[in-house]
PDB file of N, CA and C in Angstrom:
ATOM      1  N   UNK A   1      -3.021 -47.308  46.970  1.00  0.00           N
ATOM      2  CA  UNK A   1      -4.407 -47.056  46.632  1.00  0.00           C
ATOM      3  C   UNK A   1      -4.647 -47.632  45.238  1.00  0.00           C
ATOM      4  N   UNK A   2      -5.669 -48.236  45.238  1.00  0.00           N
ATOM      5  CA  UNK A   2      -6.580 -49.096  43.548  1.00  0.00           C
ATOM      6  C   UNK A   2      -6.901 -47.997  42.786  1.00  0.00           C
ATOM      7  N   UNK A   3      -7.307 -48.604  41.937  1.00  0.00           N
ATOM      8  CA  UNK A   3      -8.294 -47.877  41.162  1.00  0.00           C
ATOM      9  C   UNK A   3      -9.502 -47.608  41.663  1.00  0.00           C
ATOM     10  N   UNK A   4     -10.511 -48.917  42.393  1.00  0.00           N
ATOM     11  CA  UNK A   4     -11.115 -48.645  42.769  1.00  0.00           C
ATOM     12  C   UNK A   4     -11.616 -47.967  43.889  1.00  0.00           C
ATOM     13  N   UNK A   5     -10.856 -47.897  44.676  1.00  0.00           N
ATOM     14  CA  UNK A   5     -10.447 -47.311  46.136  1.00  0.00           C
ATOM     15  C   UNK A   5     -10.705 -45.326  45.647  1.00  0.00           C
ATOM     16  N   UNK A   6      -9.668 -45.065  44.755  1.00  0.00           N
ATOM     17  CA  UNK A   6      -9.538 -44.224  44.249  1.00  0.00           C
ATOM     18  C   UNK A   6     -10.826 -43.283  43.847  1.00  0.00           C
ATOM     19  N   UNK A   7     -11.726 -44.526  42.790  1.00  0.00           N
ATOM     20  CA  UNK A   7     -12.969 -44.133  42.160  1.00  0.00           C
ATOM     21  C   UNK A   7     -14.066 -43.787  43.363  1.00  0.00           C
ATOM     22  N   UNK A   8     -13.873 -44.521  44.178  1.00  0.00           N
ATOM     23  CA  UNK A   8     -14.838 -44.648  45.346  1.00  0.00           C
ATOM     24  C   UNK A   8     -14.832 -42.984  46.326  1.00  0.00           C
ATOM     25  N   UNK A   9     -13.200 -42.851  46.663  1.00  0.00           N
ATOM     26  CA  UNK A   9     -12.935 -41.351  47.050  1.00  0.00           C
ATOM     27  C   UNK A   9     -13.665 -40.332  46.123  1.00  0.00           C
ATOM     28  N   UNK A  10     -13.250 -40.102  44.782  1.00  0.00           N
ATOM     29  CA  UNK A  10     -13.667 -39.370  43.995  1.00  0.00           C
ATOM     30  C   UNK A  10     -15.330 -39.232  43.903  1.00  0.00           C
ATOM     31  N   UNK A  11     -16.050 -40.192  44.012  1.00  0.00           N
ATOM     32  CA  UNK A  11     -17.028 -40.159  43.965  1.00  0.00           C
ATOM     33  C   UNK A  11     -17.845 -39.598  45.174  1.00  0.00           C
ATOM     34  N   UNK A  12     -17.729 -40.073  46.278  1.00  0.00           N
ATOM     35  CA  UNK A  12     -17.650 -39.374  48.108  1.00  0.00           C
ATOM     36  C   UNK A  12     -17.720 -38.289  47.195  1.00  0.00           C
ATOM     37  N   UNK A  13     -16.472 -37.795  47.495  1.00  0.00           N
ATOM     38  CA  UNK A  13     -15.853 -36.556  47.453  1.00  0.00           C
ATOM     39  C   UNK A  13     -17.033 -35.356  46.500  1.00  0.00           C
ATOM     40  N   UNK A  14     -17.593 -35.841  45.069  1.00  0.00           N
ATOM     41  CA  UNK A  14     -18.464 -35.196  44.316  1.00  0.00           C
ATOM     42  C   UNK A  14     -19.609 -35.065  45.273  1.00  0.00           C
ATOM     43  N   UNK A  15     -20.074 -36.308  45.586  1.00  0.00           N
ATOM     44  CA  UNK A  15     -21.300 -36.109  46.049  1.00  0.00           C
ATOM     45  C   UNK A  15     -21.512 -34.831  47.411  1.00  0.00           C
ATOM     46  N   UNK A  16     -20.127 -35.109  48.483  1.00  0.00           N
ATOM     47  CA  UNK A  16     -19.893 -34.102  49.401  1.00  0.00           C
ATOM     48  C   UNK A  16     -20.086 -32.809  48.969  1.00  0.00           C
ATOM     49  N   UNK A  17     -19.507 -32.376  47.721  1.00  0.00           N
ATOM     50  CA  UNK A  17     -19.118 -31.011  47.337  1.00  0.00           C
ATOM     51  C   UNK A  17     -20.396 -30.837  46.706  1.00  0.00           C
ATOM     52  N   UNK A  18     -20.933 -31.262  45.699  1.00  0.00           N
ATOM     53  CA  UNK A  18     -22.164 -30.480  44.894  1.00  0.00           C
ATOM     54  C   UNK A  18     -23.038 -31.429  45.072  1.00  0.00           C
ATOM     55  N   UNK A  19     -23.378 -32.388  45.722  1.00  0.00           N
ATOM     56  CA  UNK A  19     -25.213 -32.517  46.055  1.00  0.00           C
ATOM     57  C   UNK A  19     -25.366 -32.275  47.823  1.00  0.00           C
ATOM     58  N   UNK A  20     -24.552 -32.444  48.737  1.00  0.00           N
ATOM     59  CA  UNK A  20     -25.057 -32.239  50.132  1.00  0.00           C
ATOM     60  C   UNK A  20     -24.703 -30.287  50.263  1.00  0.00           C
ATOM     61  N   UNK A  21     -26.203 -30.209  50.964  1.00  0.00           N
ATOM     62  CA  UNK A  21     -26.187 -28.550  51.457  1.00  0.00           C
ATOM     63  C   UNK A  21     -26.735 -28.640  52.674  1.00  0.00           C
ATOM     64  N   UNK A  22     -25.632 -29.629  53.650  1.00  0.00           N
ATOM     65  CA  UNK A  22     -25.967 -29.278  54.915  1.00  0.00           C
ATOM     66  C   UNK A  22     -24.914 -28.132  55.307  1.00  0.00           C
ATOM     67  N   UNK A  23     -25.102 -27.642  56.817  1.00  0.00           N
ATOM     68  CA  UNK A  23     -24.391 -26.709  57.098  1.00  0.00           C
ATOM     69  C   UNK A  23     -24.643 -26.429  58.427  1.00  0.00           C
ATOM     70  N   UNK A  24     -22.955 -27.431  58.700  1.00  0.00           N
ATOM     71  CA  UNK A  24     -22.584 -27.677  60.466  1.00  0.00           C
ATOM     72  C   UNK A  24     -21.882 -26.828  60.780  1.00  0.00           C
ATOM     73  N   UNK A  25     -22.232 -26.469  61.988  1.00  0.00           N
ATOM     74  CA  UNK A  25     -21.253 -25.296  62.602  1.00  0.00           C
ATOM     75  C   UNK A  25     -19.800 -25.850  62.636  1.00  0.00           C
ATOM     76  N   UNK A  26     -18.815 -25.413  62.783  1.00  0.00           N
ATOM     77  CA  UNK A  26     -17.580 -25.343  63.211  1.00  0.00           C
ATOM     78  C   UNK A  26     -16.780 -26.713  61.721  1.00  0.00           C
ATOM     79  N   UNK A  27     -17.259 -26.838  60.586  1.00  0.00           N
ATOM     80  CA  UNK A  27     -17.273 -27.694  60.014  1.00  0.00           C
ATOM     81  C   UNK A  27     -17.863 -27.609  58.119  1.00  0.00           C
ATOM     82  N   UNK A  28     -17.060 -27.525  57.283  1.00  0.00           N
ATOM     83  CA  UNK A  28     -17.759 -27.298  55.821  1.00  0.00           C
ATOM     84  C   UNK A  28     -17.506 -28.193  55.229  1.00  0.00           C
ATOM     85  N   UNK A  29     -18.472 -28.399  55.123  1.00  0.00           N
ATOM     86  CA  UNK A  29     -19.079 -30.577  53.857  1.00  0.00           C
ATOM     87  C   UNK A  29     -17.836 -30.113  52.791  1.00  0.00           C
ATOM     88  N   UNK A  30     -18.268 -29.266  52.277  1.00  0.00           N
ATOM     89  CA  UNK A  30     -18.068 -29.074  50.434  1.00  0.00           C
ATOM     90  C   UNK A  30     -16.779 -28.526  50.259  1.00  0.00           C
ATOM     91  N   UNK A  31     -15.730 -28.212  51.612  1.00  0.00           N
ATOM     92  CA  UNK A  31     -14.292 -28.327  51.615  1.00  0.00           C
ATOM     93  C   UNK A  31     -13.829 -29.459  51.982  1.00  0.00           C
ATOM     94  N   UNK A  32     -14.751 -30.455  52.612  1.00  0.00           N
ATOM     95  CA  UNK A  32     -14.106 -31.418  53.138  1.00  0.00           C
ATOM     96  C   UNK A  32     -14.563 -32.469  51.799  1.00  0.00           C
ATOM     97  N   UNK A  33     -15.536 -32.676  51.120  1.00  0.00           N
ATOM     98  CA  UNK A  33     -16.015 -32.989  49.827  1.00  0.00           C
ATOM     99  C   UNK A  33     -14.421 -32.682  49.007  1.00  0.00           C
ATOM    100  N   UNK A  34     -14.569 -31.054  48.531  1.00  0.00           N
ATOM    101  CA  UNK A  34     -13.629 -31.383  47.721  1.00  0.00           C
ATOM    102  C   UNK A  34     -11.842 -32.004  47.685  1.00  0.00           C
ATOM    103  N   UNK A  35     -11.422 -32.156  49.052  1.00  0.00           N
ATOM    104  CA  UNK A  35     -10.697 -32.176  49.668  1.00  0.00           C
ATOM    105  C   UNK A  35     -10.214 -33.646  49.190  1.00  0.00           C
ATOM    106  N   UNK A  36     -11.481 -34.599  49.623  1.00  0.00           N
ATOM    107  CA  UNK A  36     -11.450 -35.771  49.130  1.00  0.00           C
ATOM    108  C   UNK A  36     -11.783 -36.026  47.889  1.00  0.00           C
ATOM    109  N   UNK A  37     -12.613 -35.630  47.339  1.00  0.00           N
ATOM    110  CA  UNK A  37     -11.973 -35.169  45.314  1.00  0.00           C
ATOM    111  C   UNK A  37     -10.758 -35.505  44.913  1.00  0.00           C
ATOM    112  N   UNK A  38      -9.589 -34.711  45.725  1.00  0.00           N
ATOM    113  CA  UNK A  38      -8.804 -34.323  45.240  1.00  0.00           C
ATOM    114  C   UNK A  38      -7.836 -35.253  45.270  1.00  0.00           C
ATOM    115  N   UNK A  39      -7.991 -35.703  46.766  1.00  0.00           N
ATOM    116  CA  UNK A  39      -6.959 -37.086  46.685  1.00  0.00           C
ATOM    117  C   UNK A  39      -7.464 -38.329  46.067  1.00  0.00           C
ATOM    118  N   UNK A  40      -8.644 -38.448  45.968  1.00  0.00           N
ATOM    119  CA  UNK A  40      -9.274 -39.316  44.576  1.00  0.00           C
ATOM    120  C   UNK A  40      -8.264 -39.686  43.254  1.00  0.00           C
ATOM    121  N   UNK A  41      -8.664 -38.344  43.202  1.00  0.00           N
ATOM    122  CA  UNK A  41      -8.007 -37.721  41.435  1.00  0.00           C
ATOM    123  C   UNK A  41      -6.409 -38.128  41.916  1.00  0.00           C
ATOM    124  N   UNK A  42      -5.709 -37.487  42.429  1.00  0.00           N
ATOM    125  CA  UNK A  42      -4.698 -37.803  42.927  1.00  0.00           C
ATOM    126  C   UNK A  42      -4.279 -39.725  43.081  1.00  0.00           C
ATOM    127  N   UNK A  43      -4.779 -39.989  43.969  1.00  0.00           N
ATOM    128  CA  UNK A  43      -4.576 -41.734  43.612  1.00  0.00           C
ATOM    129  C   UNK A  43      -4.660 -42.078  42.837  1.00  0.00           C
ATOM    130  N   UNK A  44      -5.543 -41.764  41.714  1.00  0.00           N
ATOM    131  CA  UNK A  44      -5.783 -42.654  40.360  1.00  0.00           C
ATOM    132  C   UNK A  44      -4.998 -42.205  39.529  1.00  0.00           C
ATOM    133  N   UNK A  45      -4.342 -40.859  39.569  1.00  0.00           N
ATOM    134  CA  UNK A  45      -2.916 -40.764  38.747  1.00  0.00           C
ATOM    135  C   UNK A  45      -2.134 -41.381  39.146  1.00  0.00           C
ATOM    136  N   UNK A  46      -1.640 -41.704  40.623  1.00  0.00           N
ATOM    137  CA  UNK A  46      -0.651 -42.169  40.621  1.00  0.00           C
ATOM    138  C   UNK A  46      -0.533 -43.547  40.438  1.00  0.00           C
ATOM    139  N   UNK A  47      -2.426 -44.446  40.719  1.00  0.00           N
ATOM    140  CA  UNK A  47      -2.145 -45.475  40.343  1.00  0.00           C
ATOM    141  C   UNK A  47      -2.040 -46.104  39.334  1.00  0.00           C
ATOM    142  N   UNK A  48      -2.103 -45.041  37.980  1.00  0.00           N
ATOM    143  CA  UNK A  48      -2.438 -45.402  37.087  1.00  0.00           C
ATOM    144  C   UNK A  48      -0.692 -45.157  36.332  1.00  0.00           C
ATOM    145  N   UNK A  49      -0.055 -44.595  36.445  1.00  0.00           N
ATOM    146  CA  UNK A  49       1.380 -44.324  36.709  1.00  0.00           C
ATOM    147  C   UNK A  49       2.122 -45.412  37.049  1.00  0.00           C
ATOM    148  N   UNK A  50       1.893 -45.822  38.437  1.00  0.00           N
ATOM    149  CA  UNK A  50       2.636 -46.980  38.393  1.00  0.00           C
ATOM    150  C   UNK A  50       2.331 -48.506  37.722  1.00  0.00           C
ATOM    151  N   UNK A  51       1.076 -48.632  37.361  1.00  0.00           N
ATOM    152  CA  UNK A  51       0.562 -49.636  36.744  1.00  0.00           C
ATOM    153  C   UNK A  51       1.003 -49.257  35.200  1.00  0.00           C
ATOM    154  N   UNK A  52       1.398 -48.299  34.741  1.00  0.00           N
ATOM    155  CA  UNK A  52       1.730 -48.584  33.118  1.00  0.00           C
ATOM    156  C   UNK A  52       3.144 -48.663  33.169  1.00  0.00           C
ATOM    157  N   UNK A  53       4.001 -48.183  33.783  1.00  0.00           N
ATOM    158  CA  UNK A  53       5.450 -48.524  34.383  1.00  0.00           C
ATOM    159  C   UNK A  53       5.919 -49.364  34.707  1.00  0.00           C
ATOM    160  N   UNK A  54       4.873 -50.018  35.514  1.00  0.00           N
ATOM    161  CA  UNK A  54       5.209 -51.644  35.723  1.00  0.00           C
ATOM    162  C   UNK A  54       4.709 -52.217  34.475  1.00  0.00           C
ATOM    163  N   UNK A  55       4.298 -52.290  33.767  1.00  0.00           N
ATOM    164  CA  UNK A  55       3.493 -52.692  32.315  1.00  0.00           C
ATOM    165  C   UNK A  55       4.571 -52.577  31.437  1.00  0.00           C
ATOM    166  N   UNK A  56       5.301 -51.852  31.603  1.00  0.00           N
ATOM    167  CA  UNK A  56       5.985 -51.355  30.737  1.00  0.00           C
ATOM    168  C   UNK A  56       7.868 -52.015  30.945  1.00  0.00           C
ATOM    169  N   UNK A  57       8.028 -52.348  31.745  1.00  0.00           N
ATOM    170  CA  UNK A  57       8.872 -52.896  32.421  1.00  0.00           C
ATOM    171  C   UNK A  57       9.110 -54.488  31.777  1.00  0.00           C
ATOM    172  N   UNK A  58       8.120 -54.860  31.824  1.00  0.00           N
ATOM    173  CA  UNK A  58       7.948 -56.254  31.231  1.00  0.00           C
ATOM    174  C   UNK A  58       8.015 -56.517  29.797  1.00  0.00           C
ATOM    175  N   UNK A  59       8.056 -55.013  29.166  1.00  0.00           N
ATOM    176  CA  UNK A  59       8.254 -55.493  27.573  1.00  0.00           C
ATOM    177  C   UNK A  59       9.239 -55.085  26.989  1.00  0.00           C
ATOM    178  N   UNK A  60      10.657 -54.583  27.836  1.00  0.00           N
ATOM    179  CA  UNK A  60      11.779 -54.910  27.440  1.00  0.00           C
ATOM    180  C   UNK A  60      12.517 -55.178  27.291  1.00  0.00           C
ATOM    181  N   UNK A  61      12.323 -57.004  27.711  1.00  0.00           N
ATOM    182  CA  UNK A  61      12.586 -58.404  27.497  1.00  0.00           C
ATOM    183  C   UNK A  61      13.456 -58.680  26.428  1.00  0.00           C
ATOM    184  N   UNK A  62      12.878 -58.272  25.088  1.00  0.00           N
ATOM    185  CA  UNK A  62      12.359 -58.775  23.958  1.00  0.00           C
ATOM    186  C   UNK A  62      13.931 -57.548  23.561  1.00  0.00           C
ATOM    187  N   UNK A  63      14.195 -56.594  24.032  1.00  0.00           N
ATOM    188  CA  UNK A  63      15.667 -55.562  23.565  1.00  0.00           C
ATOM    189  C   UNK A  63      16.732 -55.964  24.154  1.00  0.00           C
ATOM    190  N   UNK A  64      16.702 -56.684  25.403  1.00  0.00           N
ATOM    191  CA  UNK A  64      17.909 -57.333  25.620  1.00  0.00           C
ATOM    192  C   UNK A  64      19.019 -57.995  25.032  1.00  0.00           C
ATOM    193  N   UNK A  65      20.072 -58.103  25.501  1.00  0.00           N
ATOM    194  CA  UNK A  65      20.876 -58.966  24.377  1.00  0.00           C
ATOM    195  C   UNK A  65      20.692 -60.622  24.936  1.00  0.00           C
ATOM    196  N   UNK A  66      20.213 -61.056  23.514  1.00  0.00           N
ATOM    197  CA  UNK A  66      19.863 -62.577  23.794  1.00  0.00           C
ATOM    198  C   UNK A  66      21.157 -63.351  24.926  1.00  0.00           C
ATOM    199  N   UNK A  67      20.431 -64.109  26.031  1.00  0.00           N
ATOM    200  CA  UNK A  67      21.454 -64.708  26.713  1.00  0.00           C
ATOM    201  C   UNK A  67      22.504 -65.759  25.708  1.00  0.00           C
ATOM    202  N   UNK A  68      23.593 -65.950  26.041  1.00  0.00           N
ATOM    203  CA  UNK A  68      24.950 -66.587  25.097  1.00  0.00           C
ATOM    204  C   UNK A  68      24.315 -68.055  25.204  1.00  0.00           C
ATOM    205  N   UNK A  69      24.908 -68.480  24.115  1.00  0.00           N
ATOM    206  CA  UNK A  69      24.726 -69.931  23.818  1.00  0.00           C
ATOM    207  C   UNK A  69      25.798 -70.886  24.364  1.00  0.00           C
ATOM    208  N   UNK A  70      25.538 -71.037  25.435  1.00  0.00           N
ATOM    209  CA  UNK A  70      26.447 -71.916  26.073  1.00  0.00           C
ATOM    210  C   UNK A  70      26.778 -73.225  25.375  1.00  0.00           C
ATOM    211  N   UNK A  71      25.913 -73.812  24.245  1.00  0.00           N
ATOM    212  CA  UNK A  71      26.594 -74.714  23.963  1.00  0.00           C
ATOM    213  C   UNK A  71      27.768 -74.697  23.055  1.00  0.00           C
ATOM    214  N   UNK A  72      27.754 -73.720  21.841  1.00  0.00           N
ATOM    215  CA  UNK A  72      29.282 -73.265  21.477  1.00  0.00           C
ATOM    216  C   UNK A  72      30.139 -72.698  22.432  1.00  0.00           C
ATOM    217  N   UNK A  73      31.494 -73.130  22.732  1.00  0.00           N
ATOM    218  CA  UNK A  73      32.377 -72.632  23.455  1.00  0.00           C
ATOM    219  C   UNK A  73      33.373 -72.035  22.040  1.00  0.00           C
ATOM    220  N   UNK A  74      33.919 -70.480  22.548  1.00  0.00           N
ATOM    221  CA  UNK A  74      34.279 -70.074  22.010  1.00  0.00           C
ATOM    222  C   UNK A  74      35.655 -69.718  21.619  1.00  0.00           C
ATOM    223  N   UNK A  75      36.280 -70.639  23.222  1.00  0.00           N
ATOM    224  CA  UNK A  75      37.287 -70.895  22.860  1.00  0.00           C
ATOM    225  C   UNK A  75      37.903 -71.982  22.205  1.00  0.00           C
ATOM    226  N   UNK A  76      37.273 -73.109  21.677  1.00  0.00           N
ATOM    227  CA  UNK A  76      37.748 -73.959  20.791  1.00  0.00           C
ATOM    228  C   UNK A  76      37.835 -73.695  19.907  1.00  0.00           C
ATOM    229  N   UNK A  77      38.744 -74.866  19.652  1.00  0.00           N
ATOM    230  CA  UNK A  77      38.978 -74.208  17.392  1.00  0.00           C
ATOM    231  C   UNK A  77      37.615 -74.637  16.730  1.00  0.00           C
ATOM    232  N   UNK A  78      37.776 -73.633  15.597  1.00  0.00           N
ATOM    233  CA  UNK A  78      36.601 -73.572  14.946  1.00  0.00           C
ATOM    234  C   UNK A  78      36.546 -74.500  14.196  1.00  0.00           C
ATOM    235  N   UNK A  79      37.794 -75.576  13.341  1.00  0.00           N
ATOM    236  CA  UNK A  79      38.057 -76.880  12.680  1.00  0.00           C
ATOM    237  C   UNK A  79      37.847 -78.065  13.897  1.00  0.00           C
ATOM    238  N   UNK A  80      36.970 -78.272  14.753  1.00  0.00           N
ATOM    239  CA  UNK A  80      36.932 -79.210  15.880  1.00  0.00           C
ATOM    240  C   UNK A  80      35.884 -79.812  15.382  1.00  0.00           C
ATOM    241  N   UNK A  81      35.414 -80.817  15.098  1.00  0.00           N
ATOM    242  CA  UNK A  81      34.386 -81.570  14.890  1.00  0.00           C
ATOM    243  C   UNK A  81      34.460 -82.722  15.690  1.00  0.00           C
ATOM    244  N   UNK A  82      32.984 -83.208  16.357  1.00  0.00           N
ATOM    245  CA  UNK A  82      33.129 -84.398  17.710  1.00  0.00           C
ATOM    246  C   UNK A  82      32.800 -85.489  16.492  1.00  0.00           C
ATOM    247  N   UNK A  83      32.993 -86.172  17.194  1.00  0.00           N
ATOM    248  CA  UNK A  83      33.143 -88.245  16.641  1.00  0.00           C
ATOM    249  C   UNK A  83      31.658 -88.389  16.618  1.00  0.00           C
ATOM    250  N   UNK A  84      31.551 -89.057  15.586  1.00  0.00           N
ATOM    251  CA  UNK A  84      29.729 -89.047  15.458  1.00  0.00           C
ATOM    252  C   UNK A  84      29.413 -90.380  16.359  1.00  0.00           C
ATOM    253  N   UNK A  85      30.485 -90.702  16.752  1.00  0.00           N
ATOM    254  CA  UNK A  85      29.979 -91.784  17.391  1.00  0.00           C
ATOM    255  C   UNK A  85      29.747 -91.587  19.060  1.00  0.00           C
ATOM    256  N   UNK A  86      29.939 -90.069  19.085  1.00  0.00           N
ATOM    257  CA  UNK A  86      29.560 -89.899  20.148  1.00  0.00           C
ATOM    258  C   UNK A  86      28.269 -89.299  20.604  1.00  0.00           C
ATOM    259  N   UNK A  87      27.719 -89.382  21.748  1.00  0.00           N
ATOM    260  CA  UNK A  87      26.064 -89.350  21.931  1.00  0.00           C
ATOM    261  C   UNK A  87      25.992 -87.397  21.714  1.00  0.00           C
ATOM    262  N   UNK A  88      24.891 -87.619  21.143  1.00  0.00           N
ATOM    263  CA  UNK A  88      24.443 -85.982  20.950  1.00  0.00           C
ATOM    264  C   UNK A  88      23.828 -85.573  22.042  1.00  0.00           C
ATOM    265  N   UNK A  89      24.039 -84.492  22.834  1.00  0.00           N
ATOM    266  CA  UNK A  89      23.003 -83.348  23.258  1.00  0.00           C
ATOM    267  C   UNK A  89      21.792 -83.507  23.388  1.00  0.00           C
TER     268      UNK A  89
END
């Protein structure tokens, strides 16, 4: 469920409960109104939950440990210097 999906329930749902005063037999608007209220309210927490979680997911990139620098190898000696006459990288 969206946000908007969500907003759309919630809104139903108000209008069901406190502006309609019909009154069908075997059947009550303003439980079934708030009913859908509720899972309104309900979706938009949860969609709003998983949208900052996933939001949130993506920005800790940046705490990782930087991937290794493959171009130093670390097992060579550290006195190794290449021939300048050879082509660079």
């Amino acid at each position: 469920m969206y946000i908007g999906s969500a907003l759309f329930l919630i809104a139903v749902g108000a209008v069901l409960r406190w502006a309609v005063s019909w009154h069908v037999s075997g059947f009550n608007v303003q439980l079934a109104g708030l009913i859908i209220f509720l899972v309104g309210i309900l979706g938009l927490i949860i969609t709003l939950i998983l949208w900052v979680t996933r939001r949130s997911r993506g920005r800790g990139r940046d705490d990782r440990v930087p991937p290794r620098d493959y171009r130093r190898d670390d097992s060579a000696p550290r006195d190794y210097r290449p021939d300048d006459s050879a082509p660079r990288p």
